[in-house]
Every structure is written in structure tokens, then in C-alpha cells.
Protein backbone atom coordinates (compact mmCIF):
# COMPACT_ATOMS: atom_id res chain seq x y z
CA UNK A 1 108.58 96.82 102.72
CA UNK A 2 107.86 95.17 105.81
CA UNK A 3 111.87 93.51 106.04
CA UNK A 4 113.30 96.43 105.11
CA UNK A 5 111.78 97.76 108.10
CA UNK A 6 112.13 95.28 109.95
CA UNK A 7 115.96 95.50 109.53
CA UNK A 8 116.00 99.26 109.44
CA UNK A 9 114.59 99.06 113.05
CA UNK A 10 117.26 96.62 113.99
CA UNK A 11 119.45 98.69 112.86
CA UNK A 12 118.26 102.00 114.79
CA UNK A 13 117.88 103.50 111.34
CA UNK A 14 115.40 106.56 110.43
CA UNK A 15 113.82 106.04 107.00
CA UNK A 16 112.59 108.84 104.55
CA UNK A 17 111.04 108.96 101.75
CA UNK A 18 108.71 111.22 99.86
CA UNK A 19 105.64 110.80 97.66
CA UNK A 20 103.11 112.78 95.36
CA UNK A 21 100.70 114.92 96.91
CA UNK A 22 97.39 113.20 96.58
CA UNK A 23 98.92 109.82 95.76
CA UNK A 24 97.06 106.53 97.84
CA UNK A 25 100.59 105.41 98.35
CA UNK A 26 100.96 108.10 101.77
CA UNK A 27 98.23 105.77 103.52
CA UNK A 28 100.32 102.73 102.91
CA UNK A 29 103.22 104.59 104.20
CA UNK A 30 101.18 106.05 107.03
CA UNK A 31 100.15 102.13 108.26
CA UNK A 32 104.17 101.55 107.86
CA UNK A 33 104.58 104.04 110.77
CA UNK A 34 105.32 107.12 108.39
CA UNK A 35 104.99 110.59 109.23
CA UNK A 36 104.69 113.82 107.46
CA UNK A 37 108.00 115.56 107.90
CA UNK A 38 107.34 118.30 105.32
CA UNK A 39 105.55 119.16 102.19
CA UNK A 40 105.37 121.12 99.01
CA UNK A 41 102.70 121.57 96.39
CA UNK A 42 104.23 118.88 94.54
CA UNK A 43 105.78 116.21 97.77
CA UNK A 44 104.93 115.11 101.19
CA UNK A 45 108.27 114.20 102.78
CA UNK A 46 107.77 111.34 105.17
CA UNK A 47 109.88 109.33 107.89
CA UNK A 48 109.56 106.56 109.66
CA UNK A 49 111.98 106.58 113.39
CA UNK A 50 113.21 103.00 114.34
CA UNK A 51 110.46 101.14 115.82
CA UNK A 52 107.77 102.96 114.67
CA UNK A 53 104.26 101.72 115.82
CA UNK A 54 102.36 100.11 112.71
CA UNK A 55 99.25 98.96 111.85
CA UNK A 56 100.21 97.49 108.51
CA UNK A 57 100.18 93.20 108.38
CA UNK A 58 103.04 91.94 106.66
């Protein structure tokens, strides 16, 4: 994850994605710089804007 983000960034590129209510895989995303855009009772809808501060080690 971390090169696509790293070229994503170069690239000035916003990055989306969505993932199961209650699954571990949002605090992953979260370290990547991922925020909640939107939800549902089934999907959190997350992006990331280019150069997003993260915590995450590659």
C-alpha cells in the first residue's frame, strides 16, 4: 500500500476506498492517512487527499 501511495501523492491523486463496518482493516487505513467520508450500516467510505499525514511504517 505504502507505493501506491506514495505514487498517488506524486501524482496529486485522492484515493477512496470503502470497507465493512466493524472490520480491523479501517485502522490500517486510518494509519495510511484515511478518513471517513461517509457511511452506511453496511460501509465506511474512506479517502485519503495527496499527502496525507501517516503514521503507518512502510
Amino acid at each position: 500500500m505504502h507505493s501506491v501511495l506514495e505514487r498517488t501523492d506524486a501524482q496529486g491523486m485522492t484515493v477512496g476506498l470503502n470497507v465493512l463496518q466493524g472490520s480491523a482493516a479501517r485502522r490500517l487505513y486510518e494509519r495510511h492517512g484515511f478518513v471517513v467520508e461517509a457511511q452506511d450500516p453496511i460501509d465506511v467510505f474512506m479517502v485519503r487527499p495527496p499527502g496525507a499525514c501517516t503514521d503507518a511504517k512502510a
